[in-house]
N, C-alpha and C. Protein backbone atom coordinates (compact mmCIF):
# COMPACT_ATOMS: atom_id res chain seq x y z
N UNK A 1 -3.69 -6.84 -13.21
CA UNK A 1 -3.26 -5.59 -12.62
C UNK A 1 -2.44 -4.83 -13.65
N UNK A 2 -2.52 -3.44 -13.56
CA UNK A 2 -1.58 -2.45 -14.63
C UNK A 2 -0.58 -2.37 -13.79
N UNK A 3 0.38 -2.08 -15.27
CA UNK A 3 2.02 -2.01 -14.44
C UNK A 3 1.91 -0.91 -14.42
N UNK A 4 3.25 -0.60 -13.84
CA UNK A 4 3.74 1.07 -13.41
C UNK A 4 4.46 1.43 -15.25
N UNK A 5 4.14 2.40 -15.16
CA UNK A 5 5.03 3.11 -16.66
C UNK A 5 5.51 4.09 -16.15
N UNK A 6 5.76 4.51 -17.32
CA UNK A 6 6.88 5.83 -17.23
C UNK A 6 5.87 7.06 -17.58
N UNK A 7 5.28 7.66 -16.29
CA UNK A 7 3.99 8.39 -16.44
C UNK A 7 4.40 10.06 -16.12
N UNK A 8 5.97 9.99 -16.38
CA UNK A 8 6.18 11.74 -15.91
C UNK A 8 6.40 11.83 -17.40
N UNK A 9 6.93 11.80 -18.12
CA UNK A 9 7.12 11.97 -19.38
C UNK A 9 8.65 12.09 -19.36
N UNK A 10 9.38 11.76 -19.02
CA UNK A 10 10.70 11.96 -19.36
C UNK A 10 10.94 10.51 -19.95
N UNK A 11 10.37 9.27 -19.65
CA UNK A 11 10.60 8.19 -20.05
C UNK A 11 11.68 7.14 -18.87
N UNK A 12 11.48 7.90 -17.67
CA UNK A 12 12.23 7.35 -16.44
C UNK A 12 11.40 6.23 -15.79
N UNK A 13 11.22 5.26 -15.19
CA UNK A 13 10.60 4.15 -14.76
C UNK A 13 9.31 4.75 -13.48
N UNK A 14 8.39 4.43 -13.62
CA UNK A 14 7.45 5.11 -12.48
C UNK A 14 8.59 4.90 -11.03
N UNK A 15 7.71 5.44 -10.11
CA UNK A 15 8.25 5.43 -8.60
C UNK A 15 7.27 4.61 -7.85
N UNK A 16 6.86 3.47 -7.53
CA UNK A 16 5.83 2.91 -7.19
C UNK A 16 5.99 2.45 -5.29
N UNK A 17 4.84 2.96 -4.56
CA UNK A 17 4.89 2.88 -3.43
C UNK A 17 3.44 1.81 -3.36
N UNK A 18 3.54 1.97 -1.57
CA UNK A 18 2.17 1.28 -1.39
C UNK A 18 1.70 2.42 -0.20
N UNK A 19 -0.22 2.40 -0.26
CA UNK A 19 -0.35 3.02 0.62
C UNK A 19 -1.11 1.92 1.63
N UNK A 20 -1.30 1.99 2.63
CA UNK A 20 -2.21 1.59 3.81
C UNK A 20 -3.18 1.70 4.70
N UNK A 21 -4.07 1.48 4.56
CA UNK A 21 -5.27 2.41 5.23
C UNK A 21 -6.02 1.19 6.12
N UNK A 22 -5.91 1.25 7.29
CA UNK A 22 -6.68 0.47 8.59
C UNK A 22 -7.92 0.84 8.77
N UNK A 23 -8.81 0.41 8.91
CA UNK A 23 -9.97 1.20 9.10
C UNK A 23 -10.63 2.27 9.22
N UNK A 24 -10.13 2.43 8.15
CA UNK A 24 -10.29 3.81 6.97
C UNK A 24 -9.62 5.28 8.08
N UNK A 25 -9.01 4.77 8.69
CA UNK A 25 -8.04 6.48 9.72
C UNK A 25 -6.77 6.29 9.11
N UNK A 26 -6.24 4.95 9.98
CA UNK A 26 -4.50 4.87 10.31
C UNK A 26 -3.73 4.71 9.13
N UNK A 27 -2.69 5.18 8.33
CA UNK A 27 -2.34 5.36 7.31
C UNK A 27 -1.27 5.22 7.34
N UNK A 28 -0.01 4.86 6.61
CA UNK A 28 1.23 4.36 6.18
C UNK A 28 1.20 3.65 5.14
N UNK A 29 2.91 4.35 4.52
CA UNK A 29 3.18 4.42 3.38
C UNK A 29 4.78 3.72 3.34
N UNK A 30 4.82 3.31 2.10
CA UNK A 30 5.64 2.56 2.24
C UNK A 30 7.15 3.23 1.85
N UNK A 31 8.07 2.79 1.24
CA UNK A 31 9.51 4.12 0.56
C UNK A 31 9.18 3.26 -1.00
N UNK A 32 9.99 3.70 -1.85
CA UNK A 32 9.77 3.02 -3.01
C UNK A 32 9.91 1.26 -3.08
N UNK A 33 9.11 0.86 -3.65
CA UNK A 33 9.25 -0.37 -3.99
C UNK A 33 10.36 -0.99 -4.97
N UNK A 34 10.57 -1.82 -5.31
CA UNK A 34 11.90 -2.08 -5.97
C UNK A 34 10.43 -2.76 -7.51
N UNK A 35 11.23 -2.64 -8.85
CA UNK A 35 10.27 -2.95 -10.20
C UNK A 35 10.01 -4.41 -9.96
N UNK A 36 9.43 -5.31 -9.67
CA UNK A 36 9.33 -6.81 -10.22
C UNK A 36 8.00 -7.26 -10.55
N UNK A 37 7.96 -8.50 -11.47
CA UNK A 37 7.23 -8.63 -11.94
C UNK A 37 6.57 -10.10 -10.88
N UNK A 38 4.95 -9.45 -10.56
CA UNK A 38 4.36 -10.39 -9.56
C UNK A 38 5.00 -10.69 -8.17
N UNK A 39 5.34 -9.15 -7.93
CA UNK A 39 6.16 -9.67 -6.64
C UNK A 39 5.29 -9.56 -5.22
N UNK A 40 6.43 -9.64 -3.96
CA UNK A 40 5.42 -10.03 -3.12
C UNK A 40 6.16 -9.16 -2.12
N UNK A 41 5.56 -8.63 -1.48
CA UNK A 41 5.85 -7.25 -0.52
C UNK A 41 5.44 -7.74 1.13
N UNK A 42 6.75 -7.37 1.65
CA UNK A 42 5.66 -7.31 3.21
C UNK A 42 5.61 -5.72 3.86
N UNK A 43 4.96 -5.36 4.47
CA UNK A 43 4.74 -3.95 4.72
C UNK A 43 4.49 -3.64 6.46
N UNK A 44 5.87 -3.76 7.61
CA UNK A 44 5.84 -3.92 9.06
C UNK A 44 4.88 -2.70 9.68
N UNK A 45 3.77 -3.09 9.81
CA UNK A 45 3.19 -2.27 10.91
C UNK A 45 3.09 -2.59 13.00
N UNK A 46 3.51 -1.45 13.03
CA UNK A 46 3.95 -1.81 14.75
C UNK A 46 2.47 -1.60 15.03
N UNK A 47 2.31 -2.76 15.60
CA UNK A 47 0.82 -2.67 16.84
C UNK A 47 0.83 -2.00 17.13
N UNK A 48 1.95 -0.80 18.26
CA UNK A 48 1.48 -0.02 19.13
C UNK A 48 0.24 1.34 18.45
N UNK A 49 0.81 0.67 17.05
CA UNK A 49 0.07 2.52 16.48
C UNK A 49 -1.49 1.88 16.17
N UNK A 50 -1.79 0.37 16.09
CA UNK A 50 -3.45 0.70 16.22
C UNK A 50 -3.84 1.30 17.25
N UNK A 51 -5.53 1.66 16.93
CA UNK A 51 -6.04 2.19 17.71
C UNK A 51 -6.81 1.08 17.80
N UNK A 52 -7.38 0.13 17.30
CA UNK A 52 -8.57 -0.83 17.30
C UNK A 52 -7.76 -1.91 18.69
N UNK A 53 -9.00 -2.89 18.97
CA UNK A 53 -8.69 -3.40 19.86
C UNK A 53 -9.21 -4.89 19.13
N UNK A 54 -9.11 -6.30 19.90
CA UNK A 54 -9.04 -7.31 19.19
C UNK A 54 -10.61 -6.77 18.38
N UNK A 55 -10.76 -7.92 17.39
CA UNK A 55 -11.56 -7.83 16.38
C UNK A 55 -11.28 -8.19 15.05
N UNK A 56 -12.06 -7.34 14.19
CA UNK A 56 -11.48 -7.62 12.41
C UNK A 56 -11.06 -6.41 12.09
N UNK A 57 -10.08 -6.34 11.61
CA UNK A 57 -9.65 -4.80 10.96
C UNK A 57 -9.94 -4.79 9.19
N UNK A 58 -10.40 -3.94 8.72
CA UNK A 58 -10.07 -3.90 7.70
C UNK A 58 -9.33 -3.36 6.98
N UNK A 59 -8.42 -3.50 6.23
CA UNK A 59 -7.07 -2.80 5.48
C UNK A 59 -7.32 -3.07 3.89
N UNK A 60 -6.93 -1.62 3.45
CA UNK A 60 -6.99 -1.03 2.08
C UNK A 60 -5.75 -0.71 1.51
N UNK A 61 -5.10 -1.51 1.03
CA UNK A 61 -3.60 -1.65 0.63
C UNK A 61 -4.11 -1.11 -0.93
N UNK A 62 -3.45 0.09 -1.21
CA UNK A 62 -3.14 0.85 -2.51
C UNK A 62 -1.71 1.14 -3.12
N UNK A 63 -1.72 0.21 -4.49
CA UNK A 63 -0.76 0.44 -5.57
C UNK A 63 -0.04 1.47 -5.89
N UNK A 64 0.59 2.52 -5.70
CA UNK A 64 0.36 4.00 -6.08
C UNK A 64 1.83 4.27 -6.96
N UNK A 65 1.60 5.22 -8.04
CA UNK A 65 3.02 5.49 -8.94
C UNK A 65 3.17 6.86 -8.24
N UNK A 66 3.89 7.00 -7.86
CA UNK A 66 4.42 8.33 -7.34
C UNK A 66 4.64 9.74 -8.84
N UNK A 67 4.03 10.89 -8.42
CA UNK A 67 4.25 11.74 -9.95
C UNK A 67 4.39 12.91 -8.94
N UNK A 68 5.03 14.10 -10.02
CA UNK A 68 5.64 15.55 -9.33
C UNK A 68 4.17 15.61 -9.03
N UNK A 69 3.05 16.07 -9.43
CA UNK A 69 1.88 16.82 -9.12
C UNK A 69 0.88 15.91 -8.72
N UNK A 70 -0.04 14.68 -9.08
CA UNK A 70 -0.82 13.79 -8.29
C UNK A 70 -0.09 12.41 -8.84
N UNK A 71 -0.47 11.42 -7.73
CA UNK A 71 -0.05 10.20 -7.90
C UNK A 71 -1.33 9.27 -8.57
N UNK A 72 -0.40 8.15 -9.25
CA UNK A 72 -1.88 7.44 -10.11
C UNK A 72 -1.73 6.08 -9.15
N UNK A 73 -3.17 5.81 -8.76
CA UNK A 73 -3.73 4.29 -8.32
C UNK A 73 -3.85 3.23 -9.38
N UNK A 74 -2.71 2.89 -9.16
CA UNK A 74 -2.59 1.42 -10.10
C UNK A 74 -3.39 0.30 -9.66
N UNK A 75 -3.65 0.27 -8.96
CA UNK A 75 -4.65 -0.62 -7.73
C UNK A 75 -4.37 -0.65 -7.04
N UNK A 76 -5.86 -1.40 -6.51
CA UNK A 76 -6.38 -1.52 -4.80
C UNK A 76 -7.32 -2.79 -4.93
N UNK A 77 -6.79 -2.80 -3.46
CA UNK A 77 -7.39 -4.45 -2.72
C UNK A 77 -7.77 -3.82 -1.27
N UNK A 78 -9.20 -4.29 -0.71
CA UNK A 78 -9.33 -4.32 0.76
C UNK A 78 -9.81 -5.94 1.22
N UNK A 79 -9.35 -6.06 2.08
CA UNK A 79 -9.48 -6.97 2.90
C UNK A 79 -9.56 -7.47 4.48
N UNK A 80 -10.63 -8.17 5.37
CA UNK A 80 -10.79 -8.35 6.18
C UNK A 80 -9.74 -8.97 7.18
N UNK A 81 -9.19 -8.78 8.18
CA UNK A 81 -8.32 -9.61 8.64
C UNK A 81 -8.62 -9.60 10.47
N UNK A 82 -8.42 -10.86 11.39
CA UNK A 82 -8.59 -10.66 13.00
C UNK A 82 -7.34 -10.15 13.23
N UNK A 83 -7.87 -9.13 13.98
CA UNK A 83 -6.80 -9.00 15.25
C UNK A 83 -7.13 -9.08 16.62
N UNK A 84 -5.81 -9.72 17.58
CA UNK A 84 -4.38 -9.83 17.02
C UNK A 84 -4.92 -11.35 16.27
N UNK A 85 -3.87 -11.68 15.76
CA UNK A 85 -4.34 -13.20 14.74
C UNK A 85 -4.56 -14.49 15.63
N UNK A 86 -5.13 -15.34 15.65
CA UNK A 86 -5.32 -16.65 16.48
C UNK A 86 -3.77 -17.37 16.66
N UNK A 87 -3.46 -17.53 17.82
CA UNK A 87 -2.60 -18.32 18.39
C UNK A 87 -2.00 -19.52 17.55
């Protein structure tokens, strides 16, 4: 995976968020992430805001450096997951 740099040009540390995408509608974002190296994030989504009902959801968790004018995708991962999860 690419790290975050210093992509405004002042030489200040990127701003790195995450984005979230549920089956490809429901969306949330995260506030800045803190810099570490290989770290491990949890990201609370309240049930009430799916719309899906049990099943598999799929979620598209995106890397993102925050910039004044567009943001850069450092990566992305999607992955299958049940909901709600087995007992």
């Amino acid at each position: 995976m690419q790290t975050v740099t210093a992509s405004d040009g002042t030489g200040d540390p990127g701003n790195p968020y995450f984005a979230i995408t549920i089956n490809g509608a429901q969306q949330f974002t995260t506030a800045e992430v803190e810099h570490t190296t290989n770290g491990t994030f949890t990201v609370p989504v309240d049930a009430s805001q799916l719309s899906a009902g049990q099943g598999q959801l799929r979620i598209r968790v995106q890397f993102v450096d925050e910039n004044i004018a567009l943001d850069d995708d450092i990566a992305t991962k999607t992955v299958r997951v049940e909901y709600p999860p087995p007992i």
